[in-house]
C-alpha atoms as a PDB file:
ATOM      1  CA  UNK A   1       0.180   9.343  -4.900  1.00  0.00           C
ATOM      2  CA  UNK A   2       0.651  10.229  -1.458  1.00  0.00           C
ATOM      3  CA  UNK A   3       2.924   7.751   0.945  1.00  0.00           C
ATOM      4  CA  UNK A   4       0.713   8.790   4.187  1.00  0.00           C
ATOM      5  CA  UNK A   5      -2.573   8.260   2.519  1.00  0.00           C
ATOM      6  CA  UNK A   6      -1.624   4.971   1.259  1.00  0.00           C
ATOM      7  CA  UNK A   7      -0.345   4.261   4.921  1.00  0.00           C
ATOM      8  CA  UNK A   8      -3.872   5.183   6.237  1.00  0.00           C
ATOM      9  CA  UNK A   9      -5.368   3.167   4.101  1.00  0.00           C
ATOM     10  CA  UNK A  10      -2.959   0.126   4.268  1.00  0.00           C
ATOM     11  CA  UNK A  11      -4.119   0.789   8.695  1.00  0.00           C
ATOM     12  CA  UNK A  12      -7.698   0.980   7.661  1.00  0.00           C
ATOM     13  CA  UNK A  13      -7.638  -2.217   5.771  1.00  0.00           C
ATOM     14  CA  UNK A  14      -5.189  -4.688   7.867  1.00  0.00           C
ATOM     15  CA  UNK A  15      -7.990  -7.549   8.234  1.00  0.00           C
ATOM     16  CA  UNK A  16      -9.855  -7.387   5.142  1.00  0.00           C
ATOM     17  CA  UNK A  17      -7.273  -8.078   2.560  1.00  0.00           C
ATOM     18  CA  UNK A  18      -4.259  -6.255   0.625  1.00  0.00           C
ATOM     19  CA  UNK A  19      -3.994  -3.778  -1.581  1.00  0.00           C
ATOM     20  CA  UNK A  20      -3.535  -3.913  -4.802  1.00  0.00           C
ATOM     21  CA  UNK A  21      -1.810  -0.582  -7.113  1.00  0.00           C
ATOM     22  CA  UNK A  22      -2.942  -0.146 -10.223  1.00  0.00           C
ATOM     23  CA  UNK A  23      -1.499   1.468 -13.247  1.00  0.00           C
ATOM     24  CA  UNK A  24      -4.227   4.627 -13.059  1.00  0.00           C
ATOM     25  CA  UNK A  25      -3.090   5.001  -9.521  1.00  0.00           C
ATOM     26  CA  UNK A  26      -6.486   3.919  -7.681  1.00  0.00           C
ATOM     27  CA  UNK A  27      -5.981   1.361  -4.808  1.00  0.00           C
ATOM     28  CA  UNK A  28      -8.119  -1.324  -4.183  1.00  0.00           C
ATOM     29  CA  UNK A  29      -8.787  -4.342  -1.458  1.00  0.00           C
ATOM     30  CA  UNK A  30      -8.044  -7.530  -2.626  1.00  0.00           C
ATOM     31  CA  UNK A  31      -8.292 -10.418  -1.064  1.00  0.00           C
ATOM     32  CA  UNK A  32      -4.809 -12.404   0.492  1.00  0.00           C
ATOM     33  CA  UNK A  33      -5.019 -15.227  -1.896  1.00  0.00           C
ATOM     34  CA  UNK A  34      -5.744 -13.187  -4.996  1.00  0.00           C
ATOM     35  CA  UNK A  35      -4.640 -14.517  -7.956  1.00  0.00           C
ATOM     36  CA  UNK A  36      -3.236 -11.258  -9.268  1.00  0.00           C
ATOM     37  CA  UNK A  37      -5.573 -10.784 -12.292  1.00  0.00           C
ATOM     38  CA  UNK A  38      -8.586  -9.174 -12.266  1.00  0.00           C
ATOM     39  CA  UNK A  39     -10.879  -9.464 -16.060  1.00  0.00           C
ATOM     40  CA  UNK A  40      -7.410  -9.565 -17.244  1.00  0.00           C
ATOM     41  CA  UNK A  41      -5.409  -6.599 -15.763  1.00  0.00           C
ATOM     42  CA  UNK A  42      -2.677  -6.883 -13.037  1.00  0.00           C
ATOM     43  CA  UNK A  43      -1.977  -4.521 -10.816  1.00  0.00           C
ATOM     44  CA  UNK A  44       1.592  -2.977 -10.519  1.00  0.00           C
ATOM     45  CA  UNK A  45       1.944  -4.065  -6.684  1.00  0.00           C
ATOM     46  CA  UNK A  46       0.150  -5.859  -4.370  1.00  0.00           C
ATOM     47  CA  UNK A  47       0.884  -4.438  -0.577  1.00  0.00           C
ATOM     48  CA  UNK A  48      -0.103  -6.516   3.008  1.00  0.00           C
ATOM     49  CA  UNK A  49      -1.201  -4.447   5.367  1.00  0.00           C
ATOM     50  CA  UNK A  50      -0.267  -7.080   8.132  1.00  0.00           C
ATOM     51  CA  UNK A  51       3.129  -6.994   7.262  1.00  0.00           C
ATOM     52  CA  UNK A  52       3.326  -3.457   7.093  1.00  0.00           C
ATOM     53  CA  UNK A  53       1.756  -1.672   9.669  1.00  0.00           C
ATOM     54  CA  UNK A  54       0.426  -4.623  11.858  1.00  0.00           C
ATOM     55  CA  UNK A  55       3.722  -3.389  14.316  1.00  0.00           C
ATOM     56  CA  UNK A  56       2.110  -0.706  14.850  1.00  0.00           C
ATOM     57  CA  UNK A  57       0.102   0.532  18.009  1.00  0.00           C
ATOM     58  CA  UNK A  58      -1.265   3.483  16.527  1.00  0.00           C
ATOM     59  CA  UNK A  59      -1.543   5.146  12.703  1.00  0.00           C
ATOM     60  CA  UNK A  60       0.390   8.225  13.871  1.00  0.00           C
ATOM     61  CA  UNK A  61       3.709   5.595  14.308  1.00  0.00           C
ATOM     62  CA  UNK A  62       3.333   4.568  11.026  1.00  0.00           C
ATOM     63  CA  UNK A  63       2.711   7.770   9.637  1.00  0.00           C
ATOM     64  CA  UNK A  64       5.782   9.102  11.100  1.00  0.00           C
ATOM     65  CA  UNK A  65       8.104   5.713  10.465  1.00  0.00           C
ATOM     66  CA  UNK A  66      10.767   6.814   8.324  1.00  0.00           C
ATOM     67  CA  UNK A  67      11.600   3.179   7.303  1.00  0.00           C
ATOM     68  CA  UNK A  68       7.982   2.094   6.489  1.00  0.00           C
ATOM     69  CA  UNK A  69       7.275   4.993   4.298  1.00  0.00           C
ATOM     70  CA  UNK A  70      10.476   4.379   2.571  1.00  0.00           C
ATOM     71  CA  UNK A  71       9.341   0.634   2.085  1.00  0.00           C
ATOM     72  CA  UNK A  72       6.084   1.763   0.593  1.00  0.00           C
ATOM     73  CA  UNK A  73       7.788   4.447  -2.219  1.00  0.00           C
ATOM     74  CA  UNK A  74      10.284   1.932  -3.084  1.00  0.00           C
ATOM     75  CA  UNK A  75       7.856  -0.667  -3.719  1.00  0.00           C
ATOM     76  CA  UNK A  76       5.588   1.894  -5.682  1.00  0.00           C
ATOM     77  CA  UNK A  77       8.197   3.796  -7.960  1.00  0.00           C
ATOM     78  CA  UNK A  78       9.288   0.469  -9.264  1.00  0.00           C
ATOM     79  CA  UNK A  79       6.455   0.427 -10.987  1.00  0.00           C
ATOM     80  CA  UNK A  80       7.094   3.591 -12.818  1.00  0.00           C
ATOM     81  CA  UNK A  81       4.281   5.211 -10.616  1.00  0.00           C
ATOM     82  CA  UNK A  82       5.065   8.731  -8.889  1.00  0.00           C
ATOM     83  CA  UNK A  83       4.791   8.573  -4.952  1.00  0.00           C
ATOM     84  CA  UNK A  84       5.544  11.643  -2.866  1.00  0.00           C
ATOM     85  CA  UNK A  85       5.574  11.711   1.002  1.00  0.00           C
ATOM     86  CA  UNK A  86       3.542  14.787   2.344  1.00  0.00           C
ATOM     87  CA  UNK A  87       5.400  17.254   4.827  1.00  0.00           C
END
C-alpha cells in the first residue's frame, strides 16, 4: 500500500463515508455508522476522512503533511499490513 494514494482517496471520499482496510489490502467506502462486519469479515481499520484530511484546503497539503501520513502508516502497520510512503 501506498500512504499518498490512500490520502487521495481518504480526500476523494470525505462526505460519503470512511474507509474501511481490509486484510487483502483493497479499500472500501463504508458508511460512518457501520457496524464493522460485512457477511462476516472485519476489516483491519476503519479510517474518517473528516478527521483526517477535512483540515485541509487542498490534497497537495495533505499529501505533503508529514504528521498525517505518519498517522495513516501507524494506523495501517498495526494491522500487520505493509504501507510505504512514495518519494
Amino acid at each position: 500500500m501506498i500512504t499518498q494514494d490512500i490520502v487521495r482517496k481518504l480526500w476523494e471520499e470525505a462526505g460519503n463515508g470512511n474507509l474501511a482496510v481490509w486484510p487483502d489490502e483493497t479499500i472500501t467506502v463504508v458508511p460512518p455508522d457501520y457496524s464493522g462486519e460485512t457477511g462476516g469479515k472485519k476489516p483491519l481499520v476503519i479510517l474518517k476522512p473528516i478527521a483526517l484530511v477535512n483540515k485541509y484546503d487542498f490534497v497537495e497539503y495533505a499529501l505533503k503533511d508529514p504528521g498525517l501520513l505518519s498517522t495513516i502508516e501507524d494506523q495501517v502497520r498495526a494491522t500487520g499490513l505493509n504501507i510505504t510512503r512514495a518519494p
